[in-house]
Protein backbone atom coordinates (compact mmCIF):
# COMPACT_ATOMS: atom_id res chain seq x y z
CA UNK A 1 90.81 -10.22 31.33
CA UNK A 2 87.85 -9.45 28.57
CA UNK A 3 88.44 -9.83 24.94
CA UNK A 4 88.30 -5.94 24.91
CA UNK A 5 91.41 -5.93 27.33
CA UNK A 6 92.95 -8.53 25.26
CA UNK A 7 96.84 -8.76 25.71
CA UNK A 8 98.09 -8.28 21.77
CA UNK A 9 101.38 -10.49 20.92
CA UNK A 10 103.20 -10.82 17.42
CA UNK A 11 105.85 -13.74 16.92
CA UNK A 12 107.95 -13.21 14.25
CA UNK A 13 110.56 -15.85 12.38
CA UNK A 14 112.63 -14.28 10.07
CA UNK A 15 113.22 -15.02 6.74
CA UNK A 16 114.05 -18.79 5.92
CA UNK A 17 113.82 -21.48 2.98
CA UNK A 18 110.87 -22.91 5.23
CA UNK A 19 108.86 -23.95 1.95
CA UNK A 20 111.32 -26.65 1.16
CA UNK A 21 111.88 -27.67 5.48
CA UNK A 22 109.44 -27.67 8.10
CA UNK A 23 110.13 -25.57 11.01
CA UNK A 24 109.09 -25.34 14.27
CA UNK A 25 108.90 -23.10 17.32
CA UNK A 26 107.33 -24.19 20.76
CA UNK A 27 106.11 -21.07 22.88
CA UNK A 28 104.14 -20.16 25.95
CA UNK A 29 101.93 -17.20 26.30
CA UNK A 30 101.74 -14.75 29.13
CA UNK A 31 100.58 -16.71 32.81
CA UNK A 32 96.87 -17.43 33.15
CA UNK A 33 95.87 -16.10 29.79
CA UNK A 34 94.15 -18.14 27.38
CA UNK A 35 94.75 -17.12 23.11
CA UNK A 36 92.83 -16.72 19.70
CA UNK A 37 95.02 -16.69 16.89
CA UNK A 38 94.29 -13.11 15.04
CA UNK A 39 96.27 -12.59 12.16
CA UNK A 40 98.93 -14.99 9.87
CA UNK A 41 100.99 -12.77 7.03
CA UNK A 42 104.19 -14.11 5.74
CA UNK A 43 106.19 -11.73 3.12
CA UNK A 44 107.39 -13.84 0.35
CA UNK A 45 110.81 -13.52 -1.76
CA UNK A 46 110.62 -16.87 -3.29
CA UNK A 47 107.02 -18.54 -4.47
CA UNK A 48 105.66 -21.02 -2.20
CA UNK A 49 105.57 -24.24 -4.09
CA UNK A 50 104.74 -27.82 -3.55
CA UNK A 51 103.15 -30.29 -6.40
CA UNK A 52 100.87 -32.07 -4.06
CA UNK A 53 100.16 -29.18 -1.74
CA UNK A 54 101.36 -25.63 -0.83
CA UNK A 55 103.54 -24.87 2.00
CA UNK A 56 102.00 -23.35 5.30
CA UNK A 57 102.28 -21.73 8.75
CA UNK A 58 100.20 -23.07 11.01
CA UNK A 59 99.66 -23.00 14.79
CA UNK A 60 99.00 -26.03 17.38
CA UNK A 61 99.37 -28.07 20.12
CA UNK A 62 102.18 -30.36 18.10
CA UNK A 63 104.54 -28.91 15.37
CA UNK A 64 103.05 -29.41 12.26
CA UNK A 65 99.50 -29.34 13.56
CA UNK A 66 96.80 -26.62 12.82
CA UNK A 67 94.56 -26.54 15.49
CA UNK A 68 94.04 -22.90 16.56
CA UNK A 69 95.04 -21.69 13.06
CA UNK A 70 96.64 -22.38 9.22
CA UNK A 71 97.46 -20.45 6.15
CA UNK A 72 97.99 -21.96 3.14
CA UNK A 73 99.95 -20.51 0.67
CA UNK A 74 98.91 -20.21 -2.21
CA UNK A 75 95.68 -19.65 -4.45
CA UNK A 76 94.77 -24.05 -4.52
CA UNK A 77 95.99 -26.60 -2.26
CA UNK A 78 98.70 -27.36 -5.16
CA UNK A 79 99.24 -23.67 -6.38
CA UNK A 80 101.25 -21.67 -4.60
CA UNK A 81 101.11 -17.72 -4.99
CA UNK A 82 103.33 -16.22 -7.89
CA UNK A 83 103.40 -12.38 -6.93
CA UNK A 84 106.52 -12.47 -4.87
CA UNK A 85 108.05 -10.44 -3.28
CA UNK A 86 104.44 -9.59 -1.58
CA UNK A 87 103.06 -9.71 1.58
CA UNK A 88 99.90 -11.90 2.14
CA UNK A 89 97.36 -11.95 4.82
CA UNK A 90 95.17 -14.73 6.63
CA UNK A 91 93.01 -12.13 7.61
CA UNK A 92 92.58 -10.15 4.27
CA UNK A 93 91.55 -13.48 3.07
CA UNK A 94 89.46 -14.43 5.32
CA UNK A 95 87.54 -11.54 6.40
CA UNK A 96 87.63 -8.57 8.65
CA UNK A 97 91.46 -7.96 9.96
CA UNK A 98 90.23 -7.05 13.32
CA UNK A 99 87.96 -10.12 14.76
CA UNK A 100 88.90 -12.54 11.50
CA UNK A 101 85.41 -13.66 11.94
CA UNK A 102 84.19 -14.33 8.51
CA UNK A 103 85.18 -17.02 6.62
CA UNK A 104 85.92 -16.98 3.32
CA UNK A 105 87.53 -20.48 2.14
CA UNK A 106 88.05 -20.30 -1.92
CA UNK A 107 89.80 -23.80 -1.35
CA UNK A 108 89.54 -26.53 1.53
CA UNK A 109 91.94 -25.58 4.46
CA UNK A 110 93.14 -22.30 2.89
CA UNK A 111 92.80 -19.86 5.96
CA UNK A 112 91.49 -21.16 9.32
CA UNK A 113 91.66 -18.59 12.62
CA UNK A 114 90.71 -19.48 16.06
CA UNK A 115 87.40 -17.81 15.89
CA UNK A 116 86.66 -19.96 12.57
CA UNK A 117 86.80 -23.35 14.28
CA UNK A 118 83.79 -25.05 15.85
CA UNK A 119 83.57 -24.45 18.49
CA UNK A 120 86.13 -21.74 18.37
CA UNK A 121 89.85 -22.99 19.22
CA UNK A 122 91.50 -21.34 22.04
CA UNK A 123 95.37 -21.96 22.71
CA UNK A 124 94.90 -23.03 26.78
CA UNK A 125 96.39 -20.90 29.27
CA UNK A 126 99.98 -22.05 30.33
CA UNK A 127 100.13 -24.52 27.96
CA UNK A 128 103.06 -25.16 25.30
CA UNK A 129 102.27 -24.46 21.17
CA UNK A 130 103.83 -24.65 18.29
CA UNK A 131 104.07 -22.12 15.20
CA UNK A 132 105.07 -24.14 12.35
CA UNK A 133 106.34 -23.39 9.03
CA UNK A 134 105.41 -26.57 7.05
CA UNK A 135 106.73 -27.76 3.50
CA UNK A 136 105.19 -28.04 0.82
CA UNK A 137 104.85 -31.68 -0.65
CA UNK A 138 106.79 -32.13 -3.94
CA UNK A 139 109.19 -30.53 -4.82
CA UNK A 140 108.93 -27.80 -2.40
CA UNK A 141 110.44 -24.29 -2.73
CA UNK A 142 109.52 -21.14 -0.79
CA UNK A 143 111.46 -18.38 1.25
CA UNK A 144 110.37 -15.49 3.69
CA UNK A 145 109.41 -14.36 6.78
CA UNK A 146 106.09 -14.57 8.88
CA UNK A 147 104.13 -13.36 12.07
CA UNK A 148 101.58 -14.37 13.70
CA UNK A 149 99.21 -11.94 15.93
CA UNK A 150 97.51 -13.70 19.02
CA UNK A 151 95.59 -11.62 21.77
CA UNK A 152 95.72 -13.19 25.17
CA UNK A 153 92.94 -13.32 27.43
């Protein structure tokens, strides 16, 4: 399958308290196909916070880890983002929506996509990842709901 035949796929997890408790869901994608992480949005009802750093959703081969992808929330590594409730976008951060190809990083690890890794970071084809929803550090608050968008190839 070509990356112009790409299978699209959205996980959801519904709204939580995941700013103040990590959590974790291991997944497969379709058999044979290989991913790129597309897209991260989370709609906010409670501020992300965290002292230290920000909470985040983030996608890789071990919960917690952000291999093929991470968002950040918030406008620093120790800010979190105050307009809530709001929806916020990896890829209207990053760059263009469709391809999330540009990269624009106001702050050290704020948005990463597959395609922004080097070399570009492909979830492997029948093998287990994780979409996490990670804490912030001190005193950590946060509540909504997220998706992430990964085309299989």
């Amino acid at each position: 399958m070509s990356y112009e035949a790409a299978r699209q796929e959205i996980y959801h997890q519904p709204s939580s308290a995941f700013g103040a408790t990590t959590e974790s869901v291991a997944l497969k994608g379709p058999k044979g196909l290989k991913g790129q992480v597309r897209d991260i949005s989370v709609t906010l009802t409670v501020a992300p916070v965290g002292t230290t750093s920000v909470p985040e959703i983030c996608v890789g081969t071990a919960q917690g880890l952000s291999e093929y992808a991470r968002f950040r929330l918030g406008t620093t590594a120790i800010l979190g983002y105050t307009v809530v409730p709001a929806c916020y976008r990896a890829s209207q951060i990053a760059g263009d929506p469709n391809y999330g190809l540009s990269l624009l990083e106001d702050y050290v690890g704020h948005v990463k996509m597959s395609a922004m890794y080097t070399p570009a970071a492909f979830i492997p084809a029948d093998a287990t990842f994780f979409i996490s929803r990670v804490a912030g550090v001190g005193a950590p608050a946060g509540t909504g709901s997220s998706f992430v968008v990964i085309d299989w190839f």
